[in-house]
C-alpha atoms as a PDB file:
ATOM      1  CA  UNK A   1     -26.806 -77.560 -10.514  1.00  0.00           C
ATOM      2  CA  UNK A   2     -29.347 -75.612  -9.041  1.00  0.00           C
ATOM      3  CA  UNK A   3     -28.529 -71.882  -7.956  1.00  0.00           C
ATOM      4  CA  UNK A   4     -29.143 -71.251  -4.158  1.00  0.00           C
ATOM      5  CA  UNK A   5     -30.754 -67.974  -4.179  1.00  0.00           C
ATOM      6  CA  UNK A   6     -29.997 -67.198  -0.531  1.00  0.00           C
ATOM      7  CA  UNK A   7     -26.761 -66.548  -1.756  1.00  0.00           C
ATOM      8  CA  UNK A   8     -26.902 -64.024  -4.008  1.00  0.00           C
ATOM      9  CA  UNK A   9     -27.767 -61.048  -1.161  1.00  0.00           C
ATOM     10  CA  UNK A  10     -24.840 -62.007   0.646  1.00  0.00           C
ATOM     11  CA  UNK A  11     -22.836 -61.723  -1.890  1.00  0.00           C
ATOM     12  CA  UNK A  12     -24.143 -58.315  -3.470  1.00  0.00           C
ATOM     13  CA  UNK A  13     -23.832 -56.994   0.548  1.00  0.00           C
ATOM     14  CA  UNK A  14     -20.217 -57.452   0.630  1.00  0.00           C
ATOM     15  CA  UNK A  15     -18.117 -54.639   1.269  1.00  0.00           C
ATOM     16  CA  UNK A  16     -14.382 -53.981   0.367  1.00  0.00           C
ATOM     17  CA  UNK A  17     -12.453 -53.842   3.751  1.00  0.00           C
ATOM     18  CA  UNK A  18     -10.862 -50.539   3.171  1.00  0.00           C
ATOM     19  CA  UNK A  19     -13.927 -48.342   1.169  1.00  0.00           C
ATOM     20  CA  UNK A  20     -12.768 -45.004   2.424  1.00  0.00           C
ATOM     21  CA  UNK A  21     -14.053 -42.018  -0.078  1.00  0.00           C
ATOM     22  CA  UNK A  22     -11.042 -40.964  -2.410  1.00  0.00           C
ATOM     23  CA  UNK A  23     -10.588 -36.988  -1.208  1.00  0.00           C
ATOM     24  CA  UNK A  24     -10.045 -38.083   1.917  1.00  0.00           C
ATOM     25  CA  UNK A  25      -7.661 -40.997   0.899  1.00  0.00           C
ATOM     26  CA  UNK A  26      -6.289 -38.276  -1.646  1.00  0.00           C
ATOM     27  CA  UNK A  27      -6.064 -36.045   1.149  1.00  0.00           C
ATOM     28  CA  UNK A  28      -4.512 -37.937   4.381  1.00  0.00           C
ATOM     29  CA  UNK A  29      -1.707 -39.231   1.886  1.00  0.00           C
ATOM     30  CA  UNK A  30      -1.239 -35.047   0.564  1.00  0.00           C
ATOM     31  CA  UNK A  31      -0.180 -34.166   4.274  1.00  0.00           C
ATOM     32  CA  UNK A  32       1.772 -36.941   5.066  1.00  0.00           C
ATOM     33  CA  UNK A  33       3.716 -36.467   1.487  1.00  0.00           C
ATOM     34  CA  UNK A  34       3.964 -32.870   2.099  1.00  0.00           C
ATOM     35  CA  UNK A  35       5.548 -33.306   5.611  1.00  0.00           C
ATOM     36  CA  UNK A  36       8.234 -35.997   4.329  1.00  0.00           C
ATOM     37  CA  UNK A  37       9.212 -33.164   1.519  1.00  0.00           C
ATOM     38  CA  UNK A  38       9.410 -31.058   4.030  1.00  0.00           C
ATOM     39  CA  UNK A  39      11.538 -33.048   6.675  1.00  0.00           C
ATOM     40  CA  UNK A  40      13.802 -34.568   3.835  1.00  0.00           C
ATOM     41  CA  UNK A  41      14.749 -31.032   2.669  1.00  0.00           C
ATOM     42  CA  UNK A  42      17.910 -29.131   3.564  1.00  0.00           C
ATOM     43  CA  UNK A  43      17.349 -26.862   6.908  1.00  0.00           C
ATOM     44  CA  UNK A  44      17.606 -23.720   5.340  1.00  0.00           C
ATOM     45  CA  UNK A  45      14.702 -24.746   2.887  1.00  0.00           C
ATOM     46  CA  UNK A  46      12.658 -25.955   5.715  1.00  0.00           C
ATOM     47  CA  UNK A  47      13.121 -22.544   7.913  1.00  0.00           C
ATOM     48  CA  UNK A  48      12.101 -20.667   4.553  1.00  0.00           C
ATOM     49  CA  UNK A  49       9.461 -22.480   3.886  1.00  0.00           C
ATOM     50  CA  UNK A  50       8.252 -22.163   7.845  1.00  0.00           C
ATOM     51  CA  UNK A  51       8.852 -18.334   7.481  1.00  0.00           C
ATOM     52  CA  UNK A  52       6.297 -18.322   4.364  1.00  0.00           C
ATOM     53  CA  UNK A  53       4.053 -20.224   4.609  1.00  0.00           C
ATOM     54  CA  UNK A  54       3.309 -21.307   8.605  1.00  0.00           C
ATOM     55  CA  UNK A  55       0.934 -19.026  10.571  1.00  0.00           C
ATOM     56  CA  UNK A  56       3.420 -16.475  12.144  1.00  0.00           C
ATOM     57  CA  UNK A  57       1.486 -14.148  14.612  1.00  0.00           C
ATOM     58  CA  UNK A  58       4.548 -11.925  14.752  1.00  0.00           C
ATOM     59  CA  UNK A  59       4.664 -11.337  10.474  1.00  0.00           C
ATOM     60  CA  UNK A  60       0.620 -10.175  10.803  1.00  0.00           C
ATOM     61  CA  UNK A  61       1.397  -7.899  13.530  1.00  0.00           C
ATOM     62  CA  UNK A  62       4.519  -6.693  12.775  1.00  0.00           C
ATOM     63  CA  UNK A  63       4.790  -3.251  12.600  1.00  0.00           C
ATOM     64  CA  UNK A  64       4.983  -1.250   9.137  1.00  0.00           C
ATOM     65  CA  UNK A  65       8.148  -0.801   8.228  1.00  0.00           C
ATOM     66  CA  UNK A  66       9.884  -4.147   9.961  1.00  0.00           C
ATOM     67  CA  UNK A  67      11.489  -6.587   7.890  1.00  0.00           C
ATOM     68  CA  UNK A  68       8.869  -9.213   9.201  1.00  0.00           C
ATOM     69  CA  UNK A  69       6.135  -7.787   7.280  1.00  0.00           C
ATOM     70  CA  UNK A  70       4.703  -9.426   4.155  1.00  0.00           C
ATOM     71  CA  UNK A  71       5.481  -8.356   1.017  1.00  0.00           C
ATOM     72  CA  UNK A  72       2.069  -7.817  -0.298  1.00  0.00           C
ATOM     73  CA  UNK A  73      -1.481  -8.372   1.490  1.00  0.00           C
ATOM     74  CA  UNK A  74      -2.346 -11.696  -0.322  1.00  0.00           C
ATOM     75  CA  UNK A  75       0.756 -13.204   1.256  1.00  0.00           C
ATOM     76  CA  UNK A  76      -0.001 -12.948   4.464  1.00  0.00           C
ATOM     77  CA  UNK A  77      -4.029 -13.905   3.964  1.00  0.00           C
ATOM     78  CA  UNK A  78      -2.351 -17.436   2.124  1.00  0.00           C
ATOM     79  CA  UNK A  79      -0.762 -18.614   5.411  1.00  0.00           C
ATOM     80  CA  UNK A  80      -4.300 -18.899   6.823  1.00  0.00           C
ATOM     81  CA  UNK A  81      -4.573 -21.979   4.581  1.00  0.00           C
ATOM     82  CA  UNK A  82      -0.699 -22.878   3.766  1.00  0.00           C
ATOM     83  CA  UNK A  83      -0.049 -23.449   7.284  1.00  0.00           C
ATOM     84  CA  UNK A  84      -2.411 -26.889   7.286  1.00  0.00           C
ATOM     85  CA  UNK A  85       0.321 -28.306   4.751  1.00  0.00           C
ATOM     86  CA  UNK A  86       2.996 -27.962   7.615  1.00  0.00           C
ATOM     87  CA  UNK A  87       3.472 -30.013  10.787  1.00  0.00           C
ATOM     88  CA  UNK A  88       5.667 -29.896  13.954  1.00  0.00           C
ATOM     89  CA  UNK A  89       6.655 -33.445  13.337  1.00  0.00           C
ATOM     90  CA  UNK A  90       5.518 -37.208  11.905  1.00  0.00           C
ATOM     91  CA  UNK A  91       3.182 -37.866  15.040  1.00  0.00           C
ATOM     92  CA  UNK A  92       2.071 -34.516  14.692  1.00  0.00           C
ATOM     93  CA  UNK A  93       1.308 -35.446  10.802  1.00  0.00           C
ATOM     94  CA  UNK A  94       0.000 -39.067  11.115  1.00  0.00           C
ATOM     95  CA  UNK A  95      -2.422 -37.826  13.954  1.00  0.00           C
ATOM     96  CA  UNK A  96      -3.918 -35.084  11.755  1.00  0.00           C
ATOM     97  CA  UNK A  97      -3.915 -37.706   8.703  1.00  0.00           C
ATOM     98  CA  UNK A  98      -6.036 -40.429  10.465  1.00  0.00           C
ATOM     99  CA  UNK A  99      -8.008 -37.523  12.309  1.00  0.00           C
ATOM    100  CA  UNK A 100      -9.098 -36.754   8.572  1.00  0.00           C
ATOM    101  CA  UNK A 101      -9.553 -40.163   7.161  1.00  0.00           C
ATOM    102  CA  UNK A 102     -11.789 -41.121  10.076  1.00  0.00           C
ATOM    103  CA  UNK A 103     -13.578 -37.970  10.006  1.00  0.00           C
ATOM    104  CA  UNK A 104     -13.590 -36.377   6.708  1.00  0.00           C
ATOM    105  CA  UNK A 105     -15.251 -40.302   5.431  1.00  0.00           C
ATOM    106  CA  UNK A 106     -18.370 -39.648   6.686  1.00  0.00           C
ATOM    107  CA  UNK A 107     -18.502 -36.431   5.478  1.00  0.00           C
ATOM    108  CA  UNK A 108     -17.367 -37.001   1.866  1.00  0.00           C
ATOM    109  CA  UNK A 109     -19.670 -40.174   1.569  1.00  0.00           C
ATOM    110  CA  UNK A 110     -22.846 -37.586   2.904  1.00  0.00           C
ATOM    111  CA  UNK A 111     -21.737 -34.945   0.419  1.00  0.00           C
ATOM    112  CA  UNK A 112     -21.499 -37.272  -1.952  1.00  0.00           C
ATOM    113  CA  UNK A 113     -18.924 -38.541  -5.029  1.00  0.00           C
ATOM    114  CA  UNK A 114     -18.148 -36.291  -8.057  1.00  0.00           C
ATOM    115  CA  UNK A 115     -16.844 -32.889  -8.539  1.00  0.00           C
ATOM    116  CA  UNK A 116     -19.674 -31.545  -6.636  1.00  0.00           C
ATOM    117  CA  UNK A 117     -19.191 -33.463  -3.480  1.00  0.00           C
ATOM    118  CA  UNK A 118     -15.907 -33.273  -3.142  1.00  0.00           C
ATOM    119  CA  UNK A 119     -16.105 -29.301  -3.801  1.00  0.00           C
ATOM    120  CA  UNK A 120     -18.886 -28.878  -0.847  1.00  0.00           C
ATOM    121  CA  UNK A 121     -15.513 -31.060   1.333  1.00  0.00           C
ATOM    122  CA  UNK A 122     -13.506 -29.210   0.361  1.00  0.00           C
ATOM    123  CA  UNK A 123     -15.166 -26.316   1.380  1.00  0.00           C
ATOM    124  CA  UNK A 124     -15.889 -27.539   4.589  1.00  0.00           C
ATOM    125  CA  UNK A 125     -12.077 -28.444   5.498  1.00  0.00           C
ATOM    126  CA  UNK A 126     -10.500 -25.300   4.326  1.00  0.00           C
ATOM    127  CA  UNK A 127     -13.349 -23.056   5.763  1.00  0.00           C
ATOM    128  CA  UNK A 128     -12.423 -24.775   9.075  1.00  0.00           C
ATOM    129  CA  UNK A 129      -8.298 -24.403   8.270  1.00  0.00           C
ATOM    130  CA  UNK A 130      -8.971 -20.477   8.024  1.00  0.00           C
ATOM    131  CA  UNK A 131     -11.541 -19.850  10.773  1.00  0.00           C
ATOM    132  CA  UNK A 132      -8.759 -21.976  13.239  1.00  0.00           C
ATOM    133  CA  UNK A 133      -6.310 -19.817  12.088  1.00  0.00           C
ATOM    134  CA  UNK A 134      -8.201 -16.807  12.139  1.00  0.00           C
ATOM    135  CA  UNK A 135      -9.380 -17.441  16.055  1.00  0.00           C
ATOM    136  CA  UNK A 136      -5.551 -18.331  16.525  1.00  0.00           C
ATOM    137  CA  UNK A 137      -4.425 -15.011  15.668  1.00  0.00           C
ATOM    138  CA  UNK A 138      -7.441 -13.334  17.027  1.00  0.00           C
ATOM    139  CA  UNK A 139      -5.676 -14.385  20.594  1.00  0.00           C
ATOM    140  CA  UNK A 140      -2.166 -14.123  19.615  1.00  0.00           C
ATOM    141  CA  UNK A 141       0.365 -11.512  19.933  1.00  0.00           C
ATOM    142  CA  UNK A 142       3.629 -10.240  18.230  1.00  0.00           C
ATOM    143  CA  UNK A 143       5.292 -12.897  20.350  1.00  0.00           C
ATOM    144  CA  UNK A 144       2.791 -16.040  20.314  1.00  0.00           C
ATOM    145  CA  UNK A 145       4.432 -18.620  18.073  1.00  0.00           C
ATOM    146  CA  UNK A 146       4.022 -19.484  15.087  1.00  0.00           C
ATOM    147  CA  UNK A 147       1.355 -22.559  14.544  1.00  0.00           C
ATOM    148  CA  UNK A 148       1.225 -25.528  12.047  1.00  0.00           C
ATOM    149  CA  UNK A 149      -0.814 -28.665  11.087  1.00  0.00           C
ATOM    150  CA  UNK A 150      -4.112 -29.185   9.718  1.00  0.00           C
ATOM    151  CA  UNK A 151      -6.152 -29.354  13.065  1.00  0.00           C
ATOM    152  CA  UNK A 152      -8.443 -26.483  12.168  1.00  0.00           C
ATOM    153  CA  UNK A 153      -9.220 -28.681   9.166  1.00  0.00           C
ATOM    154  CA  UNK A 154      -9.642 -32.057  10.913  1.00  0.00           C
ATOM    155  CA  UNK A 155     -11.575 -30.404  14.163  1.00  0.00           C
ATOM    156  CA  UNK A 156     -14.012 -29.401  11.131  1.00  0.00           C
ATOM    157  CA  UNK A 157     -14.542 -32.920   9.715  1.00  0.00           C
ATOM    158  CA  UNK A 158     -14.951 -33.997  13.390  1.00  0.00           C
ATOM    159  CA  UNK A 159     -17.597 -31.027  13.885  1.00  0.00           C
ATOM    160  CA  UNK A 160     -19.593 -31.979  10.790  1.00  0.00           C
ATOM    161  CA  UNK A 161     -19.414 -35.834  11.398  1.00  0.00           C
ATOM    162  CA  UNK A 162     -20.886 -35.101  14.551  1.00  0.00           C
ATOM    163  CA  UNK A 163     -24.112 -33.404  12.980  1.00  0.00           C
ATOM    164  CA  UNK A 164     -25.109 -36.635  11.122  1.00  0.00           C
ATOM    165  CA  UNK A 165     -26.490 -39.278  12.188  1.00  0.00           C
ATOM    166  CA  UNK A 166     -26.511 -43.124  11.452  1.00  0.00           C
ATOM    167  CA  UNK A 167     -27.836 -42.050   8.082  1.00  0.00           C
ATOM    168  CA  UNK A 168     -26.103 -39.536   6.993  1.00  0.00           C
ATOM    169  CA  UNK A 169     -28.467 -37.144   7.406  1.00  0.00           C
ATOM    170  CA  UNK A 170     -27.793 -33.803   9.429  1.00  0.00           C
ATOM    171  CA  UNK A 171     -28.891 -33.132  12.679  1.00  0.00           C
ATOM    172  CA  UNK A 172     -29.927 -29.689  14.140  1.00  0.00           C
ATOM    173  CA  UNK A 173     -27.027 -28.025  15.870  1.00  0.00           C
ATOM    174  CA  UNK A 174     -28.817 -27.225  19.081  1.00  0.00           C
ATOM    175  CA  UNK A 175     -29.893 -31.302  19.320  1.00  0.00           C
ATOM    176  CA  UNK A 176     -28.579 -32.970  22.309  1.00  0.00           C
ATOM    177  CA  UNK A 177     -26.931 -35.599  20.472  1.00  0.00           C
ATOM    178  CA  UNK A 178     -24.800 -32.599  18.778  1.00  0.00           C
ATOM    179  CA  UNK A 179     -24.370 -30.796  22.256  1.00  0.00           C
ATOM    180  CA  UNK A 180     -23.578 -34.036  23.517  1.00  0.00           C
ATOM    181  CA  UNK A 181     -20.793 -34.553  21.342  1.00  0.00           C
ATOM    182  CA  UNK A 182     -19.327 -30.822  21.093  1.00  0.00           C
ATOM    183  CA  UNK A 183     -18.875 -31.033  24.869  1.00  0.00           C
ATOM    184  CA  UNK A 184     -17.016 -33.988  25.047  1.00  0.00           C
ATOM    185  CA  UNK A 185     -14.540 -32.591  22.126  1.00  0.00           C
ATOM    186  CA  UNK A 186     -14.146 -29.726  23.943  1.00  0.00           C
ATOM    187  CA  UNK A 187     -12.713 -31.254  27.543  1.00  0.00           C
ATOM    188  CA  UNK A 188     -10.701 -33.696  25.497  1.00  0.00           C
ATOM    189  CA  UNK A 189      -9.433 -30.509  23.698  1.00  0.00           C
ATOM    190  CA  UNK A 190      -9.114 -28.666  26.992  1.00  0.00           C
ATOM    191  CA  UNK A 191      -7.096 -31.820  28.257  1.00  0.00           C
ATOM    192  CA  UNK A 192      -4.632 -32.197  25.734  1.00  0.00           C
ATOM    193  CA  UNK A 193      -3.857 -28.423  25.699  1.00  0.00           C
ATOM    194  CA  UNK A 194      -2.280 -29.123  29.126  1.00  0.00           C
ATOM    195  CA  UNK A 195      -1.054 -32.451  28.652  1.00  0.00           C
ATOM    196  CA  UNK A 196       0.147 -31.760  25.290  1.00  0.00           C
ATOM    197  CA  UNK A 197       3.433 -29.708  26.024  1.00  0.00           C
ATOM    198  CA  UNK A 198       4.937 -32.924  28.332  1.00  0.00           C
ATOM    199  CA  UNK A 199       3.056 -35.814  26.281  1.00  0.00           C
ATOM    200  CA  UNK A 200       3.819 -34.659  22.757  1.00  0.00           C
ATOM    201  CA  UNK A 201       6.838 -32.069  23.543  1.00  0.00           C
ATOM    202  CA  UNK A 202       4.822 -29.181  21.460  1.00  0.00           C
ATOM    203  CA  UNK A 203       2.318 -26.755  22.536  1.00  0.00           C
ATOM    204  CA  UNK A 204      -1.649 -27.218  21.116  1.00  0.00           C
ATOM    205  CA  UNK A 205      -3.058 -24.490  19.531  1.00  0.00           C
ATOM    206  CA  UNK A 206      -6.483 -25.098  21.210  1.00  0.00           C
ATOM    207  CA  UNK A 207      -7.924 -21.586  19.242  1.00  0.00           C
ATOM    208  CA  UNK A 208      -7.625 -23.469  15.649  1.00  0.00           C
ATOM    209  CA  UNK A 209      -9.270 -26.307  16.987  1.00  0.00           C
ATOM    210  CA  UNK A 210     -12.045 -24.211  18.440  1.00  0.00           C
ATOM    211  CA  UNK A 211     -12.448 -21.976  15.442  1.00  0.00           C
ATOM    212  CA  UNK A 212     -12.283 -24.961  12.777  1.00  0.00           C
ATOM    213  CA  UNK A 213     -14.652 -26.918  14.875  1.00  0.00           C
ATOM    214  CA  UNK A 214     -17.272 -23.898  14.800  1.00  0.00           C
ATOM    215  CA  UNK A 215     -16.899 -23.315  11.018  1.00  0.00           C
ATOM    216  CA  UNK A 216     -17.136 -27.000  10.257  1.00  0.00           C
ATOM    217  CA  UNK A 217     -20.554 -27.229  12.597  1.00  0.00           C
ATOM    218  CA  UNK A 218     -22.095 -24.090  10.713  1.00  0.00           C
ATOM    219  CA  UNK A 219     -20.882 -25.056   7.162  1.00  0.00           C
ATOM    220  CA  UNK A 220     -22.051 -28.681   7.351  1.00  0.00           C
ATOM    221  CA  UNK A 221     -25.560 -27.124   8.660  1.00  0.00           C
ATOM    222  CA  UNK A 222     -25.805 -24.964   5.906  1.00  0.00           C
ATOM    223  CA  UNK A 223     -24.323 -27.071   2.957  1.00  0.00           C
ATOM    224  CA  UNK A 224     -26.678 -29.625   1.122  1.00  0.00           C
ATOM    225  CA  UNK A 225     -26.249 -33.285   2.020  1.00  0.00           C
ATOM    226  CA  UNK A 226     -27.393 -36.411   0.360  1.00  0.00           C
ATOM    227  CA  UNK A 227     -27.209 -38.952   3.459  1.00  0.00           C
ATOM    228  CA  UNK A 228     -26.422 -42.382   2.654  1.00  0.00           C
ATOM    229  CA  UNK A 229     -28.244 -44.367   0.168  1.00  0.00           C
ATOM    230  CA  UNK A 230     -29.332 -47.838   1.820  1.00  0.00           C
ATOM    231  CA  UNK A 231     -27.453 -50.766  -0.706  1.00  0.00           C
ATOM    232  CA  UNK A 232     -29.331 -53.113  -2.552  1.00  0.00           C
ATOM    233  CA  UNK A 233     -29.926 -56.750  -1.941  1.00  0.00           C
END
């Protein structure tokens, strides 16, 4: 029979349905894992866990001497990342998951596959995790709340999908595609940190999203990409 070569590129262009990179598969099922450990526990697990591991403004500031204060330095420096394996609830946890897969793809498939890739992610989300909670408790005091959830990471990912472009490869930070881009995240942010309290019955922590957002933008500007390599036909 003879072959019909006009075939052949339409078959070779075909594209699994779901093709999302595996960290951030790995790393959307992680929190969403981590949260049903944590909301299956017993409640005096989950308020120890909460007491060592969430960001607690009122542990960092505590005075020396108070029972609040951490046992040793590194302690308290490890909730600055710990606290992105905690959420407020399951919306709060599928939100952040799906803010990740969406936006940490693009990212991972720039970076690239391998060890080295998924370092340079890596790098990128929990950079973003500490500088949110860093700017958090920058603006907190002794009596602010204590803050959860991964949005410092995922406001990264969003930040450092928005410097690429259709191909992967990065724009400059000062382009008006970028500027574009970090505007609109910031009055949807500025929206939802009013809205948030009666729509999702918890309050936003709009300083994580702001300071994971920044350290996302500068670390994807900085960090080596490989954009994405056009497929073969």
């Amino acid at each position: 029979m003879p072959h019909d070569a006009s075939e052949a590129p339409t078959q070779s262009r075909r594209q699994p349905i779901f093709n999302a990179p595996l960290i951030a598969v790995i790393m959307s099922i992680l929190l969403v894992a981590l949260y049903a450990a944590y909301a299956f526990a017993p409640y005096a697990e989950q308020q120890a866990t909460l007491y060592d591991f969430a960001l607690a403004p009122e542990r960092f500031w505590a005075p020396a001497g108070s029972p609040d204060v951490y046992p040793d330095t590194l302690s308290g420096l490890l909730t600055l990342g710990s606290t992105a394996l905690l959420h407020g609830d399951w919306m709060h946890v599928i939100v952040n998951a799906l803010m990740l897969l969406a936006f940490g793809s693009p990212v991972a498939r720039t970076l690239g596959s391998g060890p080295t890739g998924w370092g340079l992610w890596m790098i990128i989300f929990l950079g973003s995790v500490i500088a949110g909670s860093a700017l958090y408790l920058a603006f907190a005091t002794a009596e602010s709340p204590f803050a959860v959830g991964a949005s410092g990471g995922t406001s990264g990912l969003v930040a450092a999908a928005f410097l690429l472009d259709p191909y992967g490869l990065k724009r400059k930070l000062w382009s008006r595609e970028f500027l574009g881009l970090t505007i609109a995240f910031g009055v949807a942010n500025a929206v939802l940190t009013f809205v948030a309290p009666q729509l999702l019955g918890m309050g936003l922590a709009w300083e994580a999203h702001a300071g994971g957002y920044l350290a996302g933008a500068i670390l994807m500007a900085v960090l080596p990409v490989k954009g994405y390599r056009p497929e073969e036909s």
